[in-house]
N, C-alpha and C. Protein backbone atom coordinates (compact mmCIF):
# COMPACT_ATOMS: atom_id res chain seq x y z
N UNK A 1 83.33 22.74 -37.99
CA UNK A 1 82.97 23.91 -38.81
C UNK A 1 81.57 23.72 -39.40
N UNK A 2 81.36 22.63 -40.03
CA UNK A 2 80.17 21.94 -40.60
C UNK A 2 79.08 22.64 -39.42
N UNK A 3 79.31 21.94 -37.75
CA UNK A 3 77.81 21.97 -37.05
C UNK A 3 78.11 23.63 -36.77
N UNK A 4 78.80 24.35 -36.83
CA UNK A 4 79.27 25.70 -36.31
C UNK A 4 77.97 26.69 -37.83
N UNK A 5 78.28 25.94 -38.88
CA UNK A 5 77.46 26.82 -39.99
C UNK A 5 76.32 26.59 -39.82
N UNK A 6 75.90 25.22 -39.41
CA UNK A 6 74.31 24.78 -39.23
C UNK A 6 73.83 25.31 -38.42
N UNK A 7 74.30 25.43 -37.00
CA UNK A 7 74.01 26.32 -36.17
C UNK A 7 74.00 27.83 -36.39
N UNK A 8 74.15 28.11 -37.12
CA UNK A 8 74.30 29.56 -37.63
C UNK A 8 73.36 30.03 -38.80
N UNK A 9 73.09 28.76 -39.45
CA UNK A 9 72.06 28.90 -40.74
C UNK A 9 70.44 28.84 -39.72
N UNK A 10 70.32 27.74 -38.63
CA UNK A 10 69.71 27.59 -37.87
C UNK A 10 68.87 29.18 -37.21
N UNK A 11 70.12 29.96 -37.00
CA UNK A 11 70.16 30.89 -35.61
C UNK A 11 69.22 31.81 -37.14
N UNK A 12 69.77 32.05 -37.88
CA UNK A 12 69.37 33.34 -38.96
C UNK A 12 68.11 32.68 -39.73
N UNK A 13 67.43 31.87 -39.76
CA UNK A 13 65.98 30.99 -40.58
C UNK A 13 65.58 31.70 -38.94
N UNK A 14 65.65 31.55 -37.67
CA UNK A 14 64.67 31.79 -36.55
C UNK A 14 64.67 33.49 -36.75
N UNK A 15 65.75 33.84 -36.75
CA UNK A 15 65.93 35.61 -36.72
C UNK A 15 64.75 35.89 -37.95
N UNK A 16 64.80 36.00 -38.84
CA UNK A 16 64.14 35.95 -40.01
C UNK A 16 62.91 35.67 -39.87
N UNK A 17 62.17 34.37 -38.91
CA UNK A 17 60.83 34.24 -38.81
C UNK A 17 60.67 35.48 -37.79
N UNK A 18 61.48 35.81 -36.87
CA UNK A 18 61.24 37.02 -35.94
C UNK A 18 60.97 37.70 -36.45
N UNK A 19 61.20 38.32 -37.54
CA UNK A 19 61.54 39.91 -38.17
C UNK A 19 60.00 39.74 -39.16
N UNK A 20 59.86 38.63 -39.86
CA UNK A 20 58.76 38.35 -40.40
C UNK A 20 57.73 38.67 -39.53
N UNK A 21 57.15 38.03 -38.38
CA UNK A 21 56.44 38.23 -37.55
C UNK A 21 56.33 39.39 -36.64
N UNK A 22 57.27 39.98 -36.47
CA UNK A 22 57.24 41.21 -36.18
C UNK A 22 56.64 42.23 -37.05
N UNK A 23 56.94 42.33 -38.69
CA UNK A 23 56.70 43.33 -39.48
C UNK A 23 55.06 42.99 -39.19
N UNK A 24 54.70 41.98 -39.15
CA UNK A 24 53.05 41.22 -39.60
C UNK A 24 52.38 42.11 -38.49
N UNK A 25 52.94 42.13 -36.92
CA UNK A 25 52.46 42.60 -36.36
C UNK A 25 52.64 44.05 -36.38
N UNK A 26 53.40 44.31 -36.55
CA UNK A 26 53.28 45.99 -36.78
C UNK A 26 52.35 46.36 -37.74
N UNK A 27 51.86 45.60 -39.14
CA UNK A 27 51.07 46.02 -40.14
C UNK A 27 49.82 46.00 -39.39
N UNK A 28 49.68 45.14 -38.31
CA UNK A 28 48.42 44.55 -37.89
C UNK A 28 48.46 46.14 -36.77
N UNK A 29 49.23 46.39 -36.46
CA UNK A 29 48.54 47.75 -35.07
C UNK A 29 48.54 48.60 -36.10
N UNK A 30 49.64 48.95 -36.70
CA UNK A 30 49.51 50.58 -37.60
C UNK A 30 49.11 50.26 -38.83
């Protein structure tokens, strides 16, 4: 259960830099 949450805290810190970097680039075209 332990590596099941880490992996999951893991998966959502990367989602999150996605979404970060995504907004950055959208500010950056529009």
């Amino acid at each position: 259960a332990a590596t099941k949450r880490k992996g999951t805290d893991a998966l959502r810190r990367c989602e999150n830099n996605h979404q970060e970097s995504f907004r950055e680039n959208a500010r950056r075209v529009g």
